[in-house]
Protein backbone atom coordinates (compact mmCIF):
# COMPACT_ATOMS: atom_id res chain seq x y z
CA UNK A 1 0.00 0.00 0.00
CA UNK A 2 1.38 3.59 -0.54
CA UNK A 3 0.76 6.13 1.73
CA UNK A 4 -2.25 7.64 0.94
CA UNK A 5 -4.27 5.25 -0.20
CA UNK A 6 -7.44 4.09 1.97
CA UNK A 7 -7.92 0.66 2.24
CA UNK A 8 -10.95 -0.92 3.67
CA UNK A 9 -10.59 -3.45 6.50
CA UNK A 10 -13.50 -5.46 5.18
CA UNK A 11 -12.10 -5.21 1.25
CA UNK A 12 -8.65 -6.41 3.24
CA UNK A 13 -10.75 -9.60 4.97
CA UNK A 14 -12.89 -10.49 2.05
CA UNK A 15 -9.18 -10.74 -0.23
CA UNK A 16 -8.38 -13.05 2.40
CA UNK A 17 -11.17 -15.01 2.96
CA UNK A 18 -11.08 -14.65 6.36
CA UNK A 19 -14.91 -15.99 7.08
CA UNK A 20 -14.77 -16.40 11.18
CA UNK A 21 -16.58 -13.08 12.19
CA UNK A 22 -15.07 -13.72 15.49
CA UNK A 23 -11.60 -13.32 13.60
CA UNK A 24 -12.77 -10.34 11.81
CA UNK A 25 -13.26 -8.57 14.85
CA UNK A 26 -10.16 -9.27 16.06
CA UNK A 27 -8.36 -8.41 12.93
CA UNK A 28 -10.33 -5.03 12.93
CA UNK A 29 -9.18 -3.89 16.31
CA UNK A 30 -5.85 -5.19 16.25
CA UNK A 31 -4.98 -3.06 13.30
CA UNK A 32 -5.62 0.03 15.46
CA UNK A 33 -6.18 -1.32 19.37
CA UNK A 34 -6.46 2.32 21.29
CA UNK A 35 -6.90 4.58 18.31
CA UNK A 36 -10.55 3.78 17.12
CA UNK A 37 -11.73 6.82 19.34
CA UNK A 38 -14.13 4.92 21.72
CA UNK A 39 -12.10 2.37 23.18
CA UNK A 40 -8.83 2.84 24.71
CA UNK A 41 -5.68 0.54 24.32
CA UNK A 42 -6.42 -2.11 27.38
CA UNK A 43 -10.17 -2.44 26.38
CA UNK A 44 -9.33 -3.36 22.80
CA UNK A 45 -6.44 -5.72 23.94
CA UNK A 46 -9.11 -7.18 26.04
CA UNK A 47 -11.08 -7.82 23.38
CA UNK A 48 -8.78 -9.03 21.33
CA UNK A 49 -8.19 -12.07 23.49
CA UNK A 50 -11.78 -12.70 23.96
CA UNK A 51 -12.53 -12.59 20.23
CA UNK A 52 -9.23 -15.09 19.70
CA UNK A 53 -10.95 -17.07 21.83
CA UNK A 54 -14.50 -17.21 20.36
CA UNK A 55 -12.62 -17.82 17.07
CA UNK A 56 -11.71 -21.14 18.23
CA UNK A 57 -14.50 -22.14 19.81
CA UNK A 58 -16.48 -21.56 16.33
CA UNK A 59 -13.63 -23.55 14.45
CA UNK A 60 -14.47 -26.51 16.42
């Protein structure tokens, strides 16, 4: 990517195929944890670990 250029997480996810909406979450607010303007850093790390977690649960 070139600076610049605005890239959609969800264009990024679907060019991926990364289905597991748990995953997408996670992959959302790690890109950014702290910066989104709501949430600050621990809250998103927090969440981060819960939505790894729910990821594996719906893998199994």
């Amino acid at each position: 990517m070139k600076p610049g250029v605005f890239v959609d997480v969800y264009d990024v996810l679907q060019a991926w195929a990364v289905t597991n909406p748990a995953l997408q979450h996670l992959i959302k607010k790690a890109l950014a944890p702290g910066q989104r303007g709501h949430k600050d850093l621990e809250t998103d790390m927090n969440d981060i670990v819960a939505s790894a977690q729910r990821a594996k649960e719906l893998e199994q």
